[in-house]
Protein backbone atom coordinates (compact mmCIF):
# COMPACT_ATOMS: atom_id res chain seq x y z
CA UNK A 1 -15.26 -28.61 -6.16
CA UNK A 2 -17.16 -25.52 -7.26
CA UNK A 3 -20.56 -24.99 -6.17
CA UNK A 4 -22.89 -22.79 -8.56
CA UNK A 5 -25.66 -20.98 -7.50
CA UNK A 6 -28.17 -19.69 -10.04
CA UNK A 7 -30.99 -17.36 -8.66
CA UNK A 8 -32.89 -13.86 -8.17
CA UNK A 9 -32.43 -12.93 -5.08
CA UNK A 10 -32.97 -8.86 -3.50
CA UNK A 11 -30.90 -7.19 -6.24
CA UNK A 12 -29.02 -4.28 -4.81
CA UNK A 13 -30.60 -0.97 -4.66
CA UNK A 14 -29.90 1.60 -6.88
CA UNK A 15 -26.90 3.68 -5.19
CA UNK A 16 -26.62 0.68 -2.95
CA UNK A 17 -22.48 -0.11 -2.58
CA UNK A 18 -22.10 -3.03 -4.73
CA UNK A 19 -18.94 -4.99 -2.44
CA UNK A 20 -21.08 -5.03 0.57
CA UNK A 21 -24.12 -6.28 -0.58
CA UNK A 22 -22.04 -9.22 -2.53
CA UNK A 23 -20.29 -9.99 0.81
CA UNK A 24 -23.67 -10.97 2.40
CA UNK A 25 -24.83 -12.89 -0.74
CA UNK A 26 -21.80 -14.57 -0.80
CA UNK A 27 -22.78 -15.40 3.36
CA UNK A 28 -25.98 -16.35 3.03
CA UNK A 29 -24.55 -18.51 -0.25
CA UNK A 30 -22.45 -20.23 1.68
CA UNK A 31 -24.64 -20.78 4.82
CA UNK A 32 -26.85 -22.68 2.70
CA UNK A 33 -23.97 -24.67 1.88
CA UNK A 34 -23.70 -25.57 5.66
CA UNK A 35 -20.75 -22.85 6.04
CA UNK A 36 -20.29 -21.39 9.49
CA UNK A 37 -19.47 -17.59 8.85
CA UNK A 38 -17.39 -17.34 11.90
CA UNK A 39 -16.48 -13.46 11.23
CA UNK A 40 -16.61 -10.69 8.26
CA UNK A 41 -14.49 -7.77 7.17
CA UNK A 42 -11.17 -9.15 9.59
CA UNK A 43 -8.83 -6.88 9.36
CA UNK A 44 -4.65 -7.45 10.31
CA UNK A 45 -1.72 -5.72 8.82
CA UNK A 46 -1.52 -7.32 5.96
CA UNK A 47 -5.20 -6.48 4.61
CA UNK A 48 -8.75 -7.60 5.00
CA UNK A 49 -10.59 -11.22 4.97
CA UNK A 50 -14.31 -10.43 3.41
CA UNK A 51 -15.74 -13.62 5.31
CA UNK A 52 -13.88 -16.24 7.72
CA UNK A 53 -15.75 -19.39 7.96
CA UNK A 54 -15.94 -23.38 8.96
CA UNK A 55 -16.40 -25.37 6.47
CA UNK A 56 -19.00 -27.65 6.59
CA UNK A 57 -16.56 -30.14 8.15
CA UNK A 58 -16.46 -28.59 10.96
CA UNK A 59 -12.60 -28.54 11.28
CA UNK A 60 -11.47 -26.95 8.28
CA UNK A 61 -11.31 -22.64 8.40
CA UNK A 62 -11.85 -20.96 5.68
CA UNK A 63 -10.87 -17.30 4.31
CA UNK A 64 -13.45 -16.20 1.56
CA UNK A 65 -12.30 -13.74 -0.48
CA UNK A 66 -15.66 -12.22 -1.94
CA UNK A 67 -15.40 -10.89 -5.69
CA UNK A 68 -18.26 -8.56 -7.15
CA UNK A 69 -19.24 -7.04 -10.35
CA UNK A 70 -22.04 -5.90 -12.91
CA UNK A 71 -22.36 -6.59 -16.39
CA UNK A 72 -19.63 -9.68 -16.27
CA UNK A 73 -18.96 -10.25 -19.56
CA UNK A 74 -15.34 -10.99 -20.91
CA UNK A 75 -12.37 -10.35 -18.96
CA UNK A 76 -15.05 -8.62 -16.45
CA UNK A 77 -15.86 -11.57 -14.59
CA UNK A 78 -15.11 -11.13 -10.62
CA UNK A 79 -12.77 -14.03 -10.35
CA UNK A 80 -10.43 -12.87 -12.71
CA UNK A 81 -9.38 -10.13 -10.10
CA UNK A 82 -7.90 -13.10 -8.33
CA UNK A 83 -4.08 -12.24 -9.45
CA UNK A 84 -1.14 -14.00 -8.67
CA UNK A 85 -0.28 -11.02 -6.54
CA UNK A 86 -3.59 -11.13 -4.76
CA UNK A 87 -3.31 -14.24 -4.11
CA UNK A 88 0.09 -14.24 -2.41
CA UNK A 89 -1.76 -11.84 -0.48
CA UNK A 90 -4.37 -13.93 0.68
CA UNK A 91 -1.63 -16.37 1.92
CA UNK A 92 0.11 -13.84 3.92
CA UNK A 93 -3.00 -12.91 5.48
CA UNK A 94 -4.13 -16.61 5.99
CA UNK A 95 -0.95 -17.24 8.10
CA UNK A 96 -1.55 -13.77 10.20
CA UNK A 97 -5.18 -14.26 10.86
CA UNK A 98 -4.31 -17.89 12.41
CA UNK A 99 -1.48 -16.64 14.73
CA UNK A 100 -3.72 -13.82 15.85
CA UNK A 101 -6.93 -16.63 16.39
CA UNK A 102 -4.39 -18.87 17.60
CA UNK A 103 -5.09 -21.27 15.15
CA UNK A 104 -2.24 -22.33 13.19
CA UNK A 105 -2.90 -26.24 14.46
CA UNK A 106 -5.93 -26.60 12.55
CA UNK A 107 -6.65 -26.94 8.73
CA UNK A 108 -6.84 -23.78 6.58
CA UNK A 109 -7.69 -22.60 3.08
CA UNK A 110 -8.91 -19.89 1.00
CA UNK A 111 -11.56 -19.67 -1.01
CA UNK A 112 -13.67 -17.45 -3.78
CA UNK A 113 -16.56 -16.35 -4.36
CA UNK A 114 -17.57 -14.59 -7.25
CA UNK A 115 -20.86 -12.74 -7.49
CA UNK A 116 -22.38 -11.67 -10.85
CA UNK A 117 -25.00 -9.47 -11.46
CA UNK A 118 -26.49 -9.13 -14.65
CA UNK A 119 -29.56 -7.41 -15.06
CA UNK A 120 -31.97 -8.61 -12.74
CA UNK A 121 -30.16 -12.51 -12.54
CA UNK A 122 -28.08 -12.98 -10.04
CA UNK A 123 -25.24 -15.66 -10.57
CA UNK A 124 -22.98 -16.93 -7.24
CA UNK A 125 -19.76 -19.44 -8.19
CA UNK A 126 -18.28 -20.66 -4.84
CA UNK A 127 -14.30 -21.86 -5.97
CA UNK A 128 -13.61 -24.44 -3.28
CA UNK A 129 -9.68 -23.76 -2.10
CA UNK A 130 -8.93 -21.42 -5.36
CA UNK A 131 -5.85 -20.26 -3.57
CA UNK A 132 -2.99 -22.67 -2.80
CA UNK A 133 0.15 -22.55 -1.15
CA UNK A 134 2.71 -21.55 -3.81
């Protein structure tokens, strides 16, 4: 399932750090979508989780990883930063984030979101469980 989310919200501010401000977009996206955001910016060994949420399930925990860029056109388009190597990543740090949370008994998965900005439109694609296990 991928959720779409066309809109204008506050565009960043000129200067503004552009990976931040798509990380709470990408929250308040997914809030609206009855996500919990449970925790941002968790760090382990392995690397960082941009946002750790329950899904609207209630059950299922979910690392986001958030992907942001301007003027998206072509081979520019945040999700296609989502490499195989990244997302072997994202699997290693799934597993170390739920020993450390003591979690590894409940249902996990990762997701993306991508965050476009183009001019003043701002578009959000939410890829439900875009990472698998290999």
């Amino acid at each position: 399932m991928n959720l779409l989310g066309r809109r204008s919200p506050r565009l960043p501010k000129p200067g503004e750090p552009l990976g931040p401000w798509g990380e709470r977009e990408a929250a308040r996206f997914l809030k609206k979508h009855r996500y919990r955001v449970l925790d941002r910016n968790v760090r382990s060994m392995i690397g960082e989780a941009d946002l750790l949420c329950l899904a609207p399930d209630r059950r299922t925990h979910v690392v986001v990883e958030v992907k942001t860029r301007r003027d998206t056109t072509g081979d520019r388009k945040p999700e296609a930063a989502i490499t195989a190597k990244k997302s072997a990543k994202l699997r290693r740090l799934v597993e170390t984030i739920a020993r450390q949370r003591g979690l590894t008994d409940v249902p996990w998965r990762i997701d993306v979101v991508a965050v476009s900005v183009q001019g003043d439109q701002v578009d959000i694609r939410h890829y439900v469980a875009a990472v698998t296990a290999s």
